[in-house]
Each structure stands twice: as structure tokens, then as C-alpha cells.
Protein backbone atom coordinates (compact mmCIF):
# COMPACT_ATOMS: atom_id res chain seq x y z
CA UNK A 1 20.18 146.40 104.80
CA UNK A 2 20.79 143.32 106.93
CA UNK A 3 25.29 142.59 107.32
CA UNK A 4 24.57 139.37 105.73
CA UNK A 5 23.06 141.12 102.57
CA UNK A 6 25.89 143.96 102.57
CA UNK A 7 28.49 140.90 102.64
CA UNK A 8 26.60 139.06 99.61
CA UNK A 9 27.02 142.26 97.57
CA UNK A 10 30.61 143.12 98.72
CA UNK A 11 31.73 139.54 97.29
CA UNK A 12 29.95 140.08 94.14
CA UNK A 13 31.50 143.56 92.98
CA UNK A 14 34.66 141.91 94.56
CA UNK A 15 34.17 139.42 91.80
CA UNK A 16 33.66 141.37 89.03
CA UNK A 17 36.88 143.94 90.16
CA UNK A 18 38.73 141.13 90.53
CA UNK A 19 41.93 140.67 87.81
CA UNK A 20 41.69 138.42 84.78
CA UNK A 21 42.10 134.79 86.12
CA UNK A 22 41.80 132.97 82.81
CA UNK A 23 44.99 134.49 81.10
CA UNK A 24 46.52 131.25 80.20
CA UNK A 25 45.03 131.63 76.45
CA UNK A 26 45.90 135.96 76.74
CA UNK A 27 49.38 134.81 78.44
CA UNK A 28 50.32 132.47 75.71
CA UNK A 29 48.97 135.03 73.22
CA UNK A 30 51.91 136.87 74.26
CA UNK A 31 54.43 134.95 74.39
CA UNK A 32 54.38 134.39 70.23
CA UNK A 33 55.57 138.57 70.74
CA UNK A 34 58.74 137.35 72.27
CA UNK A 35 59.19 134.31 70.58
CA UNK A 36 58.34 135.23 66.75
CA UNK A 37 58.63 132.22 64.33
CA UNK A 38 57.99 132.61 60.22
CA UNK A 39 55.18 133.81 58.96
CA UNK A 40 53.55 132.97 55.89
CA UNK A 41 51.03 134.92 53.54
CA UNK A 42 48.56 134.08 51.73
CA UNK A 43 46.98 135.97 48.81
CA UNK A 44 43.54 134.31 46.70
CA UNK A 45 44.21 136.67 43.53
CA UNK A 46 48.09 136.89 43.16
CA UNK A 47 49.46 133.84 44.88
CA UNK A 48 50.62 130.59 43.87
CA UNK A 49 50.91 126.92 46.51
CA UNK A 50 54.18 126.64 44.50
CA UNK A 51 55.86 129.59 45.83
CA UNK A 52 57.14 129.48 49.37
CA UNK A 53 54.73 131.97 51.29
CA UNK A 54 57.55 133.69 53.33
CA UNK A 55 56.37 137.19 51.49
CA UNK A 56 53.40 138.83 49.92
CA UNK A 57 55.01 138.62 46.64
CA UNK A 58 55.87 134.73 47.41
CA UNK A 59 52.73 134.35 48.65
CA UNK A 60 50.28 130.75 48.70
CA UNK A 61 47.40 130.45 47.46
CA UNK A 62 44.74 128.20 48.83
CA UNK A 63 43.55 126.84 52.41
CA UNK A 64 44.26 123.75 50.80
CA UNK A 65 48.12 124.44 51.01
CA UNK A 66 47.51 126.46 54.53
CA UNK A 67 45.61 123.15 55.76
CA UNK A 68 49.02 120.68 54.46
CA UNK A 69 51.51 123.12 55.70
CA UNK A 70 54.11 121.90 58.89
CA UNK A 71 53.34 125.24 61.19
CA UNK A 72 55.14 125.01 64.30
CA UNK A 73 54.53 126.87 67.23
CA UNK A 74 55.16 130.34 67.20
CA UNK A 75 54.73 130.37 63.77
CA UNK A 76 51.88 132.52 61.81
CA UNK A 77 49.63 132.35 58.76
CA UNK A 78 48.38 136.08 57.29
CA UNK A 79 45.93 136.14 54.55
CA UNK A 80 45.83 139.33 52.17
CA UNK A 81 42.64 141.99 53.28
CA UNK A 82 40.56 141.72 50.91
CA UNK A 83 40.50 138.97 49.45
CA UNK A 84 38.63 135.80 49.55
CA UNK A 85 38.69 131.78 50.11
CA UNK A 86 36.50 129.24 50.36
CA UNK A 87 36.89 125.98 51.91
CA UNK A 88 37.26 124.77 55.69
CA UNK A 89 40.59 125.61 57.52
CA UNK A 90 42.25 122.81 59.83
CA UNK A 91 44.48 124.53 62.49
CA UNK A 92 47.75 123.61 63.10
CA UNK A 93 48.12 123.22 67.15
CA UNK A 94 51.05 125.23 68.85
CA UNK A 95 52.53 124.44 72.55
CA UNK A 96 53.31 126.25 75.32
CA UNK A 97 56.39 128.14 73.82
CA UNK A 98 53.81 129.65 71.35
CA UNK A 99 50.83 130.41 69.62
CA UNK A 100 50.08 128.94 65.66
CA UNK A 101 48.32 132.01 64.77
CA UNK A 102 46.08 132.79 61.71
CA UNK A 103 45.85 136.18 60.90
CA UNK A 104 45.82 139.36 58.17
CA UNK A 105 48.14 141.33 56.44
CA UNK A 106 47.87 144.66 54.22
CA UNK A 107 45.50 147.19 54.04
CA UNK A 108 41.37 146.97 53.60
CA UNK A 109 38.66 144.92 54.83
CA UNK A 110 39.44 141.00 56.84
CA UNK A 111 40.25 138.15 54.40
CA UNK A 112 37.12 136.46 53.73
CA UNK A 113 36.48 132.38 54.16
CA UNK A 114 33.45 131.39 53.21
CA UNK A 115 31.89 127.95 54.46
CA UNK A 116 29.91 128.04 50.70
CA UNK A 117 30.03 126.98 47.42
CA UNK A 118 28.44 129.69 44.85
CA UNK A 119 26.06 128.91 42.26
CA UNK A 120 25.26 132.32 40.67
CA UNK A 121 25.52 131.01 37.10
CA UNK A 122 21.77 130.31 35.37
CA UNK A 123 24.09 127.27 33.76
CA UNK A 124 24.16 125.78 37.32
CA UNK A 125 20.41 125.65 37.66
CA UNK A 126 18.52 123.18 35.90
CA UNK A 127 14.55 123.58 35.06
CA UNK A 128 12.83 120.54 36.68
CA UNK A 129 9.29 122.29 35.92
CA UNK A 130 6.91 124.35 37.91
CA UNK A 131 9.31 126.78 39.00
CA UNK A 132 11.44 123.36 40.73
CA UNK A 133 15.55 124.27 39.83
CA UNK A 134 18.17 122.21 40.63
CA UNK A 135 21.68 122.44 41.05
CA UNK A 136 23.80 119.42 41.55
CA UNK A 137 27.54 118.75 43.11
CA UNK A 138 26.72 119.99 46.49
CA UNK A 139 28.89 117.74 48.58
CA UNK A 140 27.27 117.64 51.92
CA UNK A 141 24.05 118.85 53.52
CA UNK A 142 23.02 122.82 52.28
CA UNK A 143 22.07 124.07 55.71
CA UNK A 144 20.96 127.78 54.02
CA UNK A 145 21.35 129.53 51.50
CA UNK A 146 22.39 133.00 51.56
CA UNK A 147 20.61 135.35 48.84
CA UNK A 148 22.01 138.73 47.63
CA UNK A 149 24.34 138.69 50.39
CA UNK A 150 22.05 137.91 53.18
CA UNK A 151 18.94 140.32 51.47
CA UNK A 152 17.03 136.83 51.96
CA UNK A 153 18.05 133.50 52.82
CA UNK A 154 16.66 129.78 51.85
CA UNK A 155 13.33 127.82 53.78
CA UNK A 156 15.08 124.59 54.52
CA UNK A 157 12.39 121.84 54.00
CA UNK A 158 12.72 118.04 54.63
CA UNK A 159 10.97 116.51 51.15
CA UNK A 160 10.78 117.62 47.59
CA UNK A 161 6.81 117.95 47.57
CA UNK A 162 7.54 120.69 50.20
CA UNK A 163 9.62 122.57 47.71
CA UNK A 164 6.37 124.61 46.44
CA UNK A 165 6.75 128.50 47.60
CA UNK A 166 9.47 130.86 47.02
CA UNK A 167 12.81 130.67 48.47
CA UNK A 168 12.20 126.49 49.61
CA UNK A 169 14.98 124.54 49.39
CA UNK A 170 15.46 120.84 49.93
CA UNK A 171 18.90 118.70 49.85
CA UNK A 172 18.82 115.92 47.86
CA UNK A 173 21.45 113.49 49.33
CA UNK A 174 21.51 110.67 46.83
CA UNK A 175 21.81 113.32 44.00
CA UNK A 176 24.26 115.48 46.35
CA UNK A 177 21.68 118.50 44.90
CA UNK A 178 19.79 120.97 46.27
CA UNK A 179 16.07 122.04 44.73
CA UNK A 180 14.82 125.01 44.99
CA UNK A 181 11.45 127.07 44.52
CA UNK A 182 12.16 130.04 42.50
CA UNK A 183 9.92 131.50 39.99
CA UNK A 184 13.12 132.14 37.31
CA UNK A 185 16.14 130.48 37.29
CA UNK A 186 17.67 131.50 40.74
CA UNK A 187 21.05 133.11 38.90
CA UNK A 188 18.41 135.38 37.47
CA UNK A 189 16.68 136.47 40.12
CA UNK A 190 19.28 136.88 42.42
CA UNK A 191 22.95 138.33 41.52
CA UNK A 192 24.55 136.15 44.48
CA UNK A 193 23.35 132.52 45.87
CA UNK A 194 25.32 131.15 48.48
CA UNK A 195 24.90 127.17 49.69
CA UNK A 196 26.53 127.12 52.89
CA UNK A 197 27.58 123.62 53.85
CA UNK A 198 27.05 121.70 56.87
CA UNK A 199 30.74 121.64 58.13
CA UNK A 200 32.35 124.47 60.30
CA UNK A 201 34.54 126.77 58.36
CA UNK A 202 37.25 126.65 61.21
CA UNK A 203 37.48 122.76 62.49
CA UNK A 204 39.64 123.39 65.59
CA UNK A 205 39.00 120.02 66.86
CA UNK A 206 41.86 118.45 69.42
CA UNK A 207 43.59 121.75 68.95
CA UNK A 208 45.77 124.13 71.20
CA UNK A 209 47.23 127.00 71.23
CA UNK A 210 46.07 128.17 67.92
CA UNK A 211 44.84 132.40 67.76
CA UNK A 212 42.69 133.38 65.41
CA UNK A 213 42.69 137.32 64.53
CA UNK A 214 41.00 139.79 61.80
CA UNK A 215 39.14 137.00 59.80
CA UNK A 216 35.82 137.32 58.79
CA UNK A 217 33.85 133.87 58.53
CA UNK A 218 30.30 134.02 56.60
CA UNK A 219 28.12 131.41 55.27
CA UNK A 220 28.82 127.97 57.07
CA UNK A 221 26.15 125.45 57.38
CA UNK A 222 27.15 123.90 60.16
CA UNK A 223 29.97 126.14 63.40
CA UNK A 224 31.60 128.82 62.52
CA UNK A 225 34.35 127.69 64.62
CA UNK A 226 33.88 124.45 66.37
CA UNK A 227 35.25 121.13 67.85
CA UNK A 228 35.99 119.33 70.82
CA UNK A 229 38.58 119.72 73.67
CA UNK A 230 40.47 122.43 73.04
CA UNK A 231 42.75 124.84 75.16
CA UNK A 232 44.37 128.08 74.81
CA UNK A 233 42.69 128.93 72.18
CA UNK A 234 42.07 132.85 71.40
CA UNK A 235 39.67 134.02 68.88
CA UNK A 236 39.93 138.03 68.42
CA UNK A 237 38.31 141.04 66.31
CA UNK A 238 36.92 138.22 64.05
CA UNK A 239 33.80 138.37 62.18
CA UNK A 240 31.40 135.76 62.14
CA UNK A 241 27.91 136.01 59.76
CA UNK A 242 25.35 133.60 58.59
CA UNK A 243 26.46 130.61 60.01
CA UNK A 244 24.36 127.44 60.57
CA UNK A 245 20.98 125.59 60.20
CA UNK A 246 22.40 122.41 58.92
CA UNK A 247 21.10 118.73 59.42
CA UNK A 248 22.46 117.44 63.30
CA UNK A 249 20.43 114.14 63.43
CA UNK A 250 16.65 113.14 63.23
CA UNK A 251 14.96 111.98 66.20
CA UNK A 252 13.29 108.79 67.19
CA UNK A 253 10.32 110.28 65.97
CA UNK A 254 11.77 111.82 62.35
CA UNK A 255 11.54 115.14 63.29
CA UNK A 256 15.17 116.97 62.27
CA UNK A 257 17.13 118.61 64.57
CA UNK A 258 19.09 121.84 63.26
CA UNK A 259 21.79 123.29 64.38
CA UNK A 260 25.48 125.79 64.01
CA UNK A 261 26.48 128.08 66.37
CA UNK A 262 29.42 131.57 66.18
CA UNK A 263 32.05 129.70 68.15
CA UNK A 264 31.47 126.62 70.39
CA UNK A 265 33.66 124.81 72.54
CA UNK A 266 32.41 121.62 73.06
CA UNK A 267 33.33 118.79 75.50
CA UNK A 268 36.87 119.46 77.73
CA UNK A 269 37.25 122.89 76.84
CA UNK A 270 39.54 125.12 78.73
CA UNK A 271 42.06 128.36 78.83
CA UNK A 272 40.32 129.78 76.33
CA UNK A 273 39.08 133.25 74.93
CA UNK A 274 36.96 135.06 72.79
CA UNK A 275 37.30 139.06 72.53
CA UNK A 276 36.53 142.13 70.71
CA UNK A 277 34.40 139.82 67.83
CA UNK A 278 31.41 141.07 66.19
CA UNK A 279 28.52 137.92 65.53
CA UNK A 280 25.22 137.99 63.80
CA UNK A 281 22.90 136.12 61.63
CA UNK A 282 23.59 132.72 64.09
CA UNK A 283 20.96 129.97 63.95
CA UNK A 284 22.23 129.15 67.17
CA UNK A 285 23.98 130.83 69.74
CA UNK A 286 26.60 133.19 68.94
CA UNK A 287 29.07 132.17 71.61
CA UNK A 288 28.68 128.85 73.88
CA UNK A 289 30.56 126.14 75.75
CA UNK A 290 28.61 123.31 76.22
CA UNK A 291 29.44 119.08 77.00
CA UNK A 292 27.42 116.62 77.01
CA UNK A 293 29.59 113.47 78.17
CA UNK A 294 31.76 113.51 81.35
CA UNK A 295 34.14 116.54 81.12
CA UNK A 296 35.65 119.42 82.39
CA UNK A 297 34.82 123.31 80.73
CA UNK A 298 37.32 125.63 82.71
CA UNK A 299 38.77 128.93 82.25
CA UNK A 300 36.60 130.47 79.35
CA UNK A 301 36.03 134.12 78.42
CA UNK A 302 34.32 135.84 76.14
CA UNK A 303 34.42 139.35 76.98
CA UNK A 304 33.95 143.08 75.06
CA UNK A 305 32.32 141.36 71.70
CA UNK A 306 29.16 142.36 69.56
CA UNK A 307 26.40 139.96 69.32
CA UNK A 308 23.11 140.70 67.15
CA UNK A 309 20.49 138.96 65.38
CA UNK A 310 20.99 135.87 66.79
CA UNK A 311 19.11 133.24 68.29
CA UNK A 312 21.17 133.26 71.33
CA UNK A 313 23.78 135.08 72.55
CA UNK A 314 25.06 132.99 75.35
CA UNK A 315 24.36 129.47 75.80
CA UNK A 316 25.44 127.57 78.33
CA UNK A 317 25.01 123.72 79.85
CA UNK A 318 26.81 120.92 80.62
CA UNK A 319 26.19 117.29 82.06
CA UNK A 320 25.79 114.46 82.90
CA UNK A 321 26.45 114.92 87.14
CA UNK A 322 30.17 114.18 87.28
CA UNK A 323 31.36 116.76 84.84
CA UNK A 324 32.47 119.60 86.06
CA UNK A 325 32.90 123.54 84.88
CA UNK A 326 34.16 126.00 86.55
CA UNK A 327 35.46 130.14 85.91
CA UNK A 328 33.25 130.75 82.68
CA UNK A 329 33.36 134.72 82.13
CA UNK A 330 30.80 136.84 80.31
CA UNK A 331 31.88 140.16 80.69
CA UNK A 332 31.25 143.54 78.73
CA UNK A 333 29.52 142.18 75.83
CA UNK A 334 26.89 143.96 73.78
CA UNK A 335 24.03 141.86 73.02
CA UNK A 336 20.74 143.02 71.01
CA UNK A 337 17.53 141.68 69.27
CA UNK A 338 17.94 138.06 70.05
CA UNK A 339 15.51 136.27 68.11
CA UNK A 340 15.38 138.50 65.15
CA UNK A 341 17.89 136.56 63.26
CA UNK A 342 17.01 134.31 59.63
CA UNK A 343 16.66 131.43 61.42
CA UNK A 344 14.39 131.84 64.42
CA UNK A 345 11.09 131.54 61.82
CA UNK A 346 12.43 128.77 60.76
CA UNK A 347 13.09 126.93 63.88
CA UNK A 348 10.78 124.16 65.04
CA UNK A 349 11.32 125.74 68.37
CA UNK A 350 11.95 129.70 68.20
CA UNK A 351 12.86 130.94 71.55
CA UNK A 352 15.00 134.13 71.07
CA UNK A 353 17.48 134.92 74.49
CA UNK A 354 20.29 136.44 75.30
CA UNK A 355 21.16 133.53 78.25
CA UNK A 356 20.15 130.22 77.24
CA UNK A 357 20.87 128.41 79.77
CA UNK A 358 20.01 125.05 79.75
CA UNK A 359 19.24 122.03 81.71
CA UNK A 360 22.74 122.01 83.72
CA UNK A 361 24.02 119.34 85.99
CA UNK A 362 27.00 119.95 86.24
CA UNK A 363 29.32 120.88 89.40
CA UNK A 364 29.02 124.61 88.35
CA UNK A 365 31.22 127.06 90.29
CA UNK A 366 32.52 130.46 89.36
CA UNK A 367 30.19 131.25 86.51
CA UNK A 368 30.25 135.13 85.57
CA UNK A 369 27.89 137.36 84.13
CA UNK A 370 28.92 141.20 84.65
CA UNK A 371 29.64 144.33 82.96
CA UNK A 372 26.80 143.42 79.94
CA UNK A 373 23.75 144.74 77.77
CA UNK A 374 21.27 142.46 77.08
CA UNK A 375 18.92 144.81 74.93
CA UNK A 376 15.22 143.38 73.87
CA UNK A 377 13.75 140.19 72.56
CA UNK A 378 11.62 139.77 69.51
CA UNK A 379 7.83 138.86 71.34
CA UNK A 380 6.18 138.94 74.29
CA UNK A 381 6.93 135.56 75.33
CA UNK A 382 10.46 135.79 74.79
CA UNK A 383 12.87 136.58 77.37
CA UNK A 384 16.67 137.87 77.81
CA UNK A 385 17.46 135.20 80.65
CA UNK A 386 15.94 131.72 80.69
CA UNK A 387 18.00 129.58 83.24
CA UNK A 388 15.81 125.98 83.33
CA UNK A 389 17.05 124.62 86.74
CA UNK A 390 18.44 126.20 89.66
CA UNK A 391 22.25 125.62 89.52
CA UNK A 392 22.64 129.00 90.31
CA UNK A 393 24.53 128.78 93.04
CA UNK A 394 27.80 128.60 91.09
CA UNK A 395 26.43 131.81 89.34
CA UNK A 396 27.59 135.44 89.73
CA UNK A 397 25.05 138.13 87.96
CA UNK A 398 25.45 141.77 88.20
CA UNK A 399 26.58 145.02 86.81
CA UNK A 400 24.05 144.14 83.82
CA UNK A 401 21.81 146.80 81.77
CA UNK A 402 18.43 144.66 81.25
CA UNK A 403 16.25 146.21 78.27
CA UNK A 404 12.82 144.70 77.63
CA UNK A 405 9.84 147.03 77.55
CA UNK A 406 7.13 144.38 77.43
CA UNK A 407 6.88 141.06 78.04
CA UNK A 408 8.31 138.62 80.65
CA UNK A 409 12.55 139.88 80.93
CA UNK A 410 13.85 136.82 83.10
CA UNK A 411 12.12 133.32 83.37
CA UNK A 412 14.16 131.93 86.19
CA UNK A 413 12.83 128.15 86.58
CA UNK A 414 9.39 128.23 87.16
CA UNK A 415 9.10 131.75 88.09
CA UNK A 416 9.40 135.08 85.33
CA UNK A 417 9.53 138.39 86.18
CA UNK A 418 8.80 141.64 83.49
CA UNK A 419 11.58 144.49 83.12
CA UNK A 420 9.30 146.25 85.63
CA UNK A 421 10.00 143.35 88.34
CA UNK A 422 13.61 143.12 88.60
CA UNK A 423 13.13 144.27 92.49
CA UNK A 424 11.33 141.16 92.58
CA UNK A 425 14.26 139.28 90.58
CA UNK A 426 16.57 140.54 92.63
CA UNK A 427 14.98 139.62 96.17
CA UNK A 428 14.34 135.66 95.29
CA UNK A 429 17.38 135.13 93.30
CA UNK A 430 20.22 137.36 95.24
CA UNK A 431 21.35 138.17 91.44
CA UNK A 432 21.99 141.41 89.61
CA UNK A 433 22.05 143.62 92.93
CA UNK A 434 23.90 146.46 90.95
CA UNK A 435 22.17 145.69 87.67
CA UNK A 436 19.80 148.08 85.62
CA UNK A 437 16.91 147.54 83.70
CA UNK A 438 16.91 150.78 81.41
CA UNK A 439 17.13 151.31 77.81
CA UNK A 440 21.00 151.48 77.16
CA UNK A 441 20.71 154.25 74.36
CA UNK A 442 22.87 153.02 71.81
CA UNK A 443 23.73 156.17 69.40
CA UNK A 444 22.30 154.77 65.85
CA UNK A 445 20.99 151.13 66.45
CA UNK A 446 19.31 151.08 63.07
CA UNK A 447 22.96 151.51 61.74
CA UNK A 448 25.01 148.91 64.54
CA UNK A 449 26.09 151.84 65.68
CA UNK A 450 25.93 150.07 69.39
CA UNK A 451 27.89 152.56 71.09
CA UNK A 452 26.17 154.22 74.45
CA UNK A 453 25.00 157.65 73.83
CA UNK A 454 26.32 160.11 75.85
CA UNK A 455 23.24 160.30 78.59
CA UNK A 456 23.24 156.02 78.51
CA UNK A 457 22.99 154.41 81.87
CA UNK A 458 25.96 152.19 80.61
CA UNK A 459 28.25 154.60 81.01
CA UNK A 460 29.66 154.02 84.54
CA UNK A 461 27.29 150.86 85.37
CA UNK A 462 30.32 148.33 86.19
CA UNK A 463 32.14 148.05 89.58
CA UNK A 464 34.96 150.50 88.96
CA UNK A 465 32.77 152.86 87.18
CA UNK A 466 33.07 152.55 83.65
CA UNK A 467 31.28 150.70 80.96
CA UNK A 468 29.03 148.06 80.86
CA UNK A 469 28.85 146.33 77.00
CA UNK A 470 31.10 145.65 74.74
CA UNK A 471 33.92 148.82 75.64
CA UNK A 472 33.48 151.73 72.60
């Protein structure tokens, strides 16, 4: 190998055995530790937004009374395990003395929010004839709806003449009601029926410092979490489900546009970071940062989460020319089965990857990809990679398990290569030098049981030897 080439791959695993550089949002995490403020509970079945909330037997009640409440920084909202809200949750910003963080207390599974109303009464649906039901009060846009706890979901169609097979759903705005094809009254046929709403369940937009921890977010038509510029924010061992597919905007031409991603920062994003989460059932992509006005995205991580059934795991763009982004991490994540997610059939353009990324013109440096699994892709013309224009140069790729027995793997511009090609990948694009393309050999992946098996290539893929994916 040529010195040029050895130097090339020296500065890459250099890179990716580098230290953390984001830490502002992990560094500010901390410092809530040494400056603790009150914390408040909240409990769905035994509180009350009477009592004060400074103890589980004093506890609130409602996000509505969480969403009115004067948090300063350092200060910290738990809700009860177990239990469960619905509604949308407007952070409270903190500073650089400390963190607002909204969290969990006692013992059981994360506090539930759902982004939904519920209409699992038969008194809720009304008989318009020929198997048509309605059910009015919706307040904005349905963009699914979740069946039996995700067994099936809704068709979303444009017109009520298109409401004519099972499972089609339409929203009426005048009426604020959505219709729906259903052979029975719906609260018949189906013991739970979700309407998520096209709003994100967390709107974190002009926020800071806020942490997010042990929360488990299902059923939101539009983010999961979501709004623009934001900093030192930290999102970890949250669980996001079922989340998008409402109404963005029609185009020139009427066709809608869909759309509701995991967690998106959007426009002037920066010091921020997403860890040890678990995402699936996105319409979208699971985790992106994306701007689409003059900005700056800087000093973003998402590292050691688990992404599946999604329509993307990672997307990423950002324009026009004079924006600018710059140290984006993606590091130890475990992504699988882009693609397979409720959405993608429904999508007027299914694409299924595990990197979308986009067309990019922004001044792109320091834009990491190490340390991940990027397992399979639904058919053969999918791929795990699609990068649209060559930016690349701002992008660092390697230390990657690559998993897609047939079928095109990468489409890098105008070229692809297959799993079998990644030689080829490797000598036109300089990326991935370390990477593998292998089945990782999760240990049950029909149960998300994503962990490598004991003879997995994973095992010691990275730079100093140890796991690739999201760290068991």
C-alpha cells in the first residue's frame, strides 16, 4: 500500500479513537448532578394539578399542568412508570447552570405519552352506510391510526370515495372527523384504535438545555420530538414507536406530501445528543438533522441507539450553499430492516435506507459514520447507503458491518455497488477501509434480540477493538 493510502487510513481510525468532542449537551447533563434543583412528579392515576408535585403522594396530574409549570434550570419533572398521558409536552428551557430534565420515577415499565386520541368505544363510531364509520372531534389532521396496538395500522387516503377497502381512512377537515372502511363498527373489530395526530408529542422548539430520559413516546402523527434551533439538548434510553405520516403540505401539482420522523433537529441545531434510545415503526427517519434555510447544524450525536422498521435510519441534508454543518456523529448504532416499517407501502415514494442522505449543499466538514450495523433492506432495489451528490469530502465512513445479501448495498451518486463489491466501494470512494460487509449475527432477531452472537464479526470491528452497533 502506497504512504499516501496508509496516511488516509491512519487519520480515519484516528478519527473514530478520537475522545467525545460534542460533550457540551453530556457536560451540561452533568452538571444538573451537582447542582440539583426540585423535582416534581407526576402520576396519571393517583395525582391531582391541585397538589404541589414535590412528592409521589403530592403528585400532578396532567401535561397540561407540566406544560404551565415555572421549571427553572436544574430543576426536574418525573412521571410515575407505568402509567400513561396523552397530550403534547412543551419543554421548559434550562441554561448553562443546568439541565430542565423530564424524566421517571418508581418501579415498572417508562411513563407512556401518547400523541393520540382513542376511540375504542362503538358509541364513537357512527354508521354512514356501506361499511363508511365516522368518528368526529378529531382536532387536527389523523396521520395513522394505530390498530390493536400496532397489529395493523390505517391506509391514509386523500378523498372520501377512496374510503372503499378495509382499514382506509380519510380526514375530514371541515367536520374535524375521520372515516373509515371497516366492515363492523371499528370498536368491534378492534379492542384498541389509536388516531395519532399531526403534531409532535415533544415540541422542543427554541429550546435548550432540556434532557429527556426513560419516556416512551408512541402514536404521534406528526415528530416524535421535533422543532427548530435547539442546543444542548439530550434525549436518552427513550422509546419512540409509531410516529408519523401526517399531512406536511400539497404540492403545486396536489399531490400530498407526508411526513414525521423519531427525533429531528431542524434548522440551527447544535450541542446536542441522542443515546442509548430504541426507535421503530417511523414513517420517516428515525433520527435526522436536517435545514433547509441558511443555518448552522453543529455538534450532534446520536450514538449506541436501536433503530428498526423504519423508513430511514439516518437522514441527513442541509442547504441552501451558505449554511454550514459541521461534527455530526453516528457512532455504534444498531440499525435493521429499513423499509419494512407501516409506512413504506404507503409512501408515494418507498425507498427503505439506513443513510438517506440527501441532496446536500452545505459546507459539510467532520461528518462521522463509525462503529455501526446497517443490517438489510426490504427489495432488491433498495439500498443501506444512498448519498445523492458527492459532498463527501466532509465525510468520515468506517468501522461499519454492511449486511445486504442481494441487491445493490451502496448507491453512491451515480454509481452502486452490491454487498459483494465493497472492494470496489472502497477503491472509488476512499470510505469504509476497515468496514465489513458480513452478516452481524444478532442472537434472536425475530425477537429484537439485536445483540451480536458470540461468533459475530461485530465483536471487535471498531478501532480499539470492541463493538461495532449499538454496545450490548
Amino acid at each position: 500500500m502506497r504512504t499516501s493510502r496508509w496516511l488516509a487510513v491512519l487519520a480515519v481510525i484516528g478519527i473514530c479513537l478520537m475522545s467525545d468532542p460534542l460533550s457540551a449537551a453530556q457536560e451540561m447533563a452533568d452538571v444538573k448532578k451537582d447542582k440539583p434543583g426540585v423535582t416534581y412528579h407526576v402520576s396519571a392515576g393517583a395525582g391531582k394539578d391541585s397538589n404541589d408535585g414535590l412528592s409521589p403522594r403530592s403528585a400532578w396530574q396532567t401535561i397540561a399542568r407540566v406544560n404551565s409549570a415555572r421549571l427553572k434550570p436544574g430543576e426536574s419533572v418525573l412521571f410515575r412508570r407505568g402509567d400513561m398521558w396523552r397530550g403534547q409536552l412543551i419543554p421548559i428551557s434550562g441554561d448553562a447552570t443546568g439541565q430542565v430534565t423530564y424524566g421517571a420515577y418508581g418501579k415498572g415499565a417508562k411513563p407512556r405519552i401518547f400523541g393520540s386520541v382513542e376511540r375504542n368505544s362503538q358509541t364513537d363510531w357512527h354508521d354512514r352506510g356501506g361499511n363508511v364509520w365516522e368518528t368526529e372531534s378529531i382536532p387536527v389532521d389523523a396521520g395513522n391510526i394505530i390498530l390493536d396496538e400496532g397489529k395493523a395500522v390505517g391506509i391514509k387516503v386523500w378523498s372520501r370515495k377512496d374510503v372503499d377497502r378495509p382499514c382506509r381512512f380519510w380526514y375530514d377537515r371541515d367536520k374535524t372527523a375521520v372515516v373509515m372502511y371497516c366492515d363492523q363498527n371499528p370498536a368491534k373489530r378492534y379492542l384498541s384504535i389509536e388516531c395519532a395526530l399531526t403534531r409532535h408529542i415533544i415540541d422542543e422548539s427554541q429550546r435548550s438545555y432540556v434532557t429527556y430520559s426513560d419516556l416512551d413516546l408512541r402514536y404521534g402523527g406528526a415528530h416524535g420530538i421535533g422543532g427548530d434551533n435547539t442546543s444542548h439538548i439530550v434525549v436518552r434510553e427513550c422509546d419512540l414507536s409509531f410516529i408519523g405520516g401526517g399531512l406536511l403540505h400539497t404540492t403545486e401539482s396536489g399531490q400530498p406530501v407526508r411526513y414525521g420522523n423519531g427525533i429531528e433537529f431542524w434548522i440551527g441545531a447544535h450541542d446536542n445528543l441522542v443515546e442509548r434510545c430504541r426507535l421503530w415503526e417511523i414513517y420517516d427517519a428515525a433520527l435526522t438533522n436536517q435545514g433547509l434555510s441558511k443555518n448552522t447544524q453543529a455538534n450532534i450525536c446520536y450514538r449506541n441507539n436501536v433503530i428498526w422498521n423504519c423508513e430511514y435510519s439516518f437522514e441527513y441534508w442541509n442547504r441552501p450553499e451558505d449554511s454550514i454543518t459541521n461534527n455530526i456523529r453516528f457512532e455504534n448504532n444498531t440499525c435493521v430492516n429499513a423499509g419494512h416499517g407501516w409506512g413504506h407501502s404507503q409512501r408515494p415514494d418507498p425507498s427503505g435506507r439506513h443513510l438517506m442522505f440527501y441532496d446536500n449543499s452545505a459546507k459539510t466538514t467532520s461528518l462521522l459514520v463509525c462503529n455501526n450495523i446497517f443490517y438489510q433492506m426490504p427489495k432488491d432495489n433498495e439500498c443501506c447507503l444512498d448519498l445523492h451528490n458527492d459532498w463527501s469530502a466532509g465525510l468520515t465512513m468506517d468501522h461499519n458491518c454492511w449486511y445486504q445479501p442481494s441487491g445493490r448495498m451502496i448507491r453512491w451518486g451515480s454509481d452502486s455497488y452490491t454487498m459483494n463489491e465493497l472492494s470496489a466501494y472502497r477503491a472509488k470512494t476512499g470510505k469504509d477501509i476497515n468496514s465489513v460487509a458480513k452478516d452481524p449475527r444478532f442472537v434472536d432477531i425475530d425477537r429484537r434480540d439485536f445483540r451480536p452472537a458470540p461468533d459475530s464479526p461485530v465483536r471487535r470491528l471498531t478501532a480499539k477493538g470492541s463493538y461495532a452497533g449499538a454496545l450490548p
